[in-house]
Protein backbone atom coordinates (compact mmCIF):
# COMPACT_ATOMS: atom_id res chain seq x y z
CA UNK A 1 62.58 86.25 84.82
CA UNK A 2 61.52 83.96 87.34
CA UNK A 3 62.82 83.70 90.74
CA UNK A 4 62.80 79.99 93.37
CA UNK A 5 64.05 81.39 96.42
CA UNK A 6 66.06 79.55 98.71
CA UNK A 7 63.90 79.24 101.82
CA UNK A 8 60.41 78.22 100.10
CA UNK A 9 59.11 78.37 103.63
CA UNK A 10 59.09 82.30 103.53
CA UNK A 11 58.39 82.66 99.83
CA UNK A 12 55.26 81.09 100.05
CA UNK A 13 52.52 83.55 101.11
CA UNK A 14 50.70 81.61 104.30
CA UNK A 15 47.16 82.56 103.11
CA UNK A 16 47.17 81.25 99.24
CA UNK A 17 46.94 77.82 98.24
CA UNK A 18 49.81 76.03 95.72
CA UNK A 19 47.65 76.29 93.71
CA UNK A 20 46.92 80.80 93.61
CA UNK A 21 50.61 80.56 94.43
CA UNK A 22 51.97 79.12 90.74
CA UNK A 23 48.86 80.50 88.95
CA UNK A 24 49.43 84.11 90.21
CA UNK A 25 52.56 84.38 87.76
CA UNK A 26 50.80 82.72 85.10
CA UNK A 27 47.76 86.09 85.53
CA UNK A 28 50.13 88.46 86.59
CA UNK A 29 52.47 88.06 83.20
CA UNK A 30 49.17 86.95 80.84
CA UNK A 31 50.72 83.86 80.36
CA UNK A 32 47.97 81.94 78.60
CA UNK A 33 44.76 81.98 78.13
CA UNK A 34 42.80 82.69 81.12
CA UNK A 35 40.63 79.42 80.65
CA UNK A 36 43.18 77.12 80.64
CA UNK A 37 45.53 78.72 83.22
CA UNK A 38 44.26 76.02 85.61
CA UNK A 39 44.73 73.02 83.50
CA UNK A 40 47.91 74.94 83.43
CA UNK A 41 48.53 74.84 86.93
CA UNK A 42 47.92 71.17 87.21
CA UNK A 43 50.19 70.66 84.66
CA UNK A 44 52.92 72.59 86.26
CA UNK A 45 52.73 70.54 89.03
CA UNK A 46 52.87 67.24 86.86
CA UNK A 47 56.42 68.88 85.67
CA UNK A 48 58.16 68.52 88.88
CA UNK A 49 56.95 65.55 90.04
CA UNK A 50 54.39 66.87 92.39
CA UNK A 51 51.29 65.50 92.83
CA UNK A 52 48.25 67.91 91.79
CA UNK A 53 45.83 67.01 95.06
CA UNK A 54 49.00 69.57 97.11
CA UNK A 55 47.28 72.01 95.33
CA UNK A 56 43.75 73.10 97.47
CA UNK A 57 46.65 73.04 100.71
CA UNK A 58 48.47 76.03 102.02
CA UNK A 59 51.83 76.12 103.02
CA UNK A 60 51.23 74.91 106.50
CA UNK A 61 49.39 72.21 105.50
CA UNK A 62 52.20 70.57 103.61
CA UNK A 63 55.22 68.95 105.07
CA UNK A 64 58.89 70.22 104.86
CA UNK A 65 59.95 68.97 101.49
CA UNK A 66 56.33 69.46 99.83
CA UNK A 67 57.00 73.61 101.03
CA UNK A 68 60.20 73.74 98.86
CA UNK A 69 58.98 71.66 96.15
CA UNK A 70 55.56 74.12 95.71
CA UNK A 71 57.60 76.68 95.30
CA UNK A 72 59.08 75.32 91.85
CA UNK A 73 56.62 75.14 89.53
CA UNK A 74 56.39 79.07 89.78
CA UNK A 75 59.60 78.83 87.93
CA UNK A 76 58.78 75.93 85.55
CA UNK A 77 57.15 78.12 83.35
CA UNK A 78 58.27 79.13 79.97
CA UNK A 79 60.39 82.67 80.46
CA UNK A 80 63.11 83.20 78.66
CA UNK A 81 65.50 83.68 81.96
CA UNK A 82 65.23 81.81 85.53
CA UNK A 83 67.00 82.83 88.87
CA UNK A 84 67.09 80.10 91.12
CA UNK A 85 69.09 80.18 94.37
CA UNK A 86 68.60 77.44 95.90
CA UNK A 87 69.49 76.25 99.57
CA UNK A 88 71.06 72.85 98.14
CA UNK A 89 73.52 72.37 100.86
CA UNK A 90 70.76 71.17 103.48
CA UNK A 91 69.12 68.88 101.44
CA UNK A 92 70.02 64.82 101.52
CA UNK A 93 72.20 64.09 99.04
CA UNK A 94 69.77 62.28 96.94
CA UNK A 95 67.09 64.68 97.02
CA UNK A 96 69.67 67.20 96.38
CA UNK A 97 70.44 64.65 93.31
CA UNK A 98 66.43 64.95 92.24
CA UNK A 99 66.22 68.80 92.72
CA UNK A 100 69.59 69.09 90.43
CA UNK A 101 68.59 66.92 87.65
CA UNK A 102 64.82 68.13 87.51
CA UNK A 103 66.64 72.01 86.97
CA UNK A 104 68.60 70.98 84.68
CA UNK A 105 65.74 68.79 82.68
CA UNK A 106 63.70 71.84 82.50
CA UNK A 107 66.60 74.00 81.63
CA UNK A 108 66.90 71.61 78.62
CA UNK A 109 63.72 71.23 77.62
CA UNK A 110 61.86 75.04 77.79
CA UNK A 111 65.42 76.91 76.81
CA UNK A 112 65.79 78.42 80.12
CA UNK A 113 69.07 80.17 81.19
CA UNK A 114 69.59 79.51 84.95
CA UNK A 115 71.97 81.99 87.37
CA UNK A 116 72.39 79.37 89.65
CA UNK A 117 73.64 80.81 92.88
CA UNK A 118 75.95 78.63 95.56
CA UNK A 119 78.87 77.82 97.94
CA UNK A 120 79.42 73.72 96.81
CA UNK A 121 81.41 74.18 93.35
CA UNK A 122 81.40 70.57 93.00
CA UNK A 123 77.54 71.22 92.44
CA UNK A 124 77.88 74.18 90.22
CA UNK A 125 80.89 72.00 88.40
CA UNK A 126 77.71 69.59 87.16
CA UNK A 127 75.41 71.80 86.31
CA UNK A 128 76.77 75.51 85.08
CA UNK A 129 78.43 75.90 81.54
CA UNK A 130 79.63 79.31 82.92
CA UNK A 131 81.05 80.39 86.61
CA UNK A 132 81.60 83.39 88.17
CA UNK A 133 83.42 83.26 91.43
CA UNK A 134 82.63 86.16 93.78
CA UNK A 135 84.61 86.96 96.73
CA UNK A 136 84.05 89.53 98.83
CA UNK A 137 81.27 91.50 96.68
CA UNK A 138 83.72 91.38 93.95
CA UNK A 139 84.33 89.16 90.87
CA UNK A 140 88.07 86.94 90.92
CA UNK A 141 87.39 84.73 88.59
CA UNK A 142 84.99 83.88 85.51
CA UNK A 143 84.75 82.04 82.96
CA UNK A 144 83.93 78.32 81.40
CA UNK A 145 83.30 75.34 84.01
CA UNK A 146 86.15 73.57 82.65
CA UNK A 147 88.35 76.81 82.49
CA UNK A 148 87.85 77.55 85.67
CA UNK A 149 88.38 73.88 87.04
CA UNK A 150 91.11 73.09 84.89
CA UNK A 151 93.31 76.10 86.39
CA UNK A 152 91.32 78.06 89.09
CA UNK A 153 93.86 81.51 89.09
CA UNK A 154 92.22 82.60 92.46
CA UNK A 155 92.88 81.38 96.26
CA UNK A 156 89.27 81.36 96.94
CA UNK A 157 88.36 79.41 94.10
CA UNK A 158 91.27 77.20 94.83
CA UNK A 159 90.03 76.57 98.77
């Protein structure tokens, strides 16, 4: 399981580079052999569009977007489950467009299951094949996307 927090800003520890910050997983889990974990690292990068030079800088060094995009390749690699709750709602629309459809590419291509965690349904409508609608701490509703859309049974998934 890999986790993309929603605030990369505190995720990212201030002292490692990008680069000991998506290769820790890769030595922590022995994913790989140890020789090529940094042609691994660059490669991760590659994956979501981000250029490999970011990856000497630490998190300071990097501008606003370039924070929450470091933190992504962490979860890029292959697991068999991936967390990611991410703060979607602040982002520009298009960028929020980018972030979606990169997800959801490498949900496709490296098998990943994704709990995707949010508030904006219409988000969660395009890219979940299952919902679960919490409310209060407790679960109201669950079941397919177009299930759930097609009759939502619960006020707060009706509002």
């Amino acid at each position: 399981m890999a986790l993309v927090f929603q605030n990369a800003d505190t995720a990212l520890n201030p002292r490692r580079s990008v680069r000991d910050a998506v290769r820790r997983p890769l030595t922590l889990f022995g994913i790989g052999p140890r020789a090529e974990r940094a042609a691994r690292t660059t490669q991760l990068l590659r994956d979501v569009a981000l250029d490999p030079a970011l990856q000497q800088r630490l998190p300071a060094q990097l501008s606003g977007g370039s924070v929450s995009e470091s933190d992504r390749p962490r979860a890029g690699r292959r697991t068999r489950r991936d967390h990611r709750g991410r703060d979607h709602t602040a982002l520009d629309v298009s960028v929020q467009a980018q972030v979606l459809d990169l997800l959801d590419e490498l949900r496709r291509e490296r098998r990943l299951a994704c709990l995707f965690i949010s508030h904006d349904l219409a988000v969660v409508r395009g890219i979940a094949d299952r919902i679960v609608v919490l409310y209060q701490g407790k679960v109201v509703e669950q079941g397919s996307t177009r299930a759930v859309f097609a009759g939502p049974n619960h006020p707060y998934t009706r509002a």
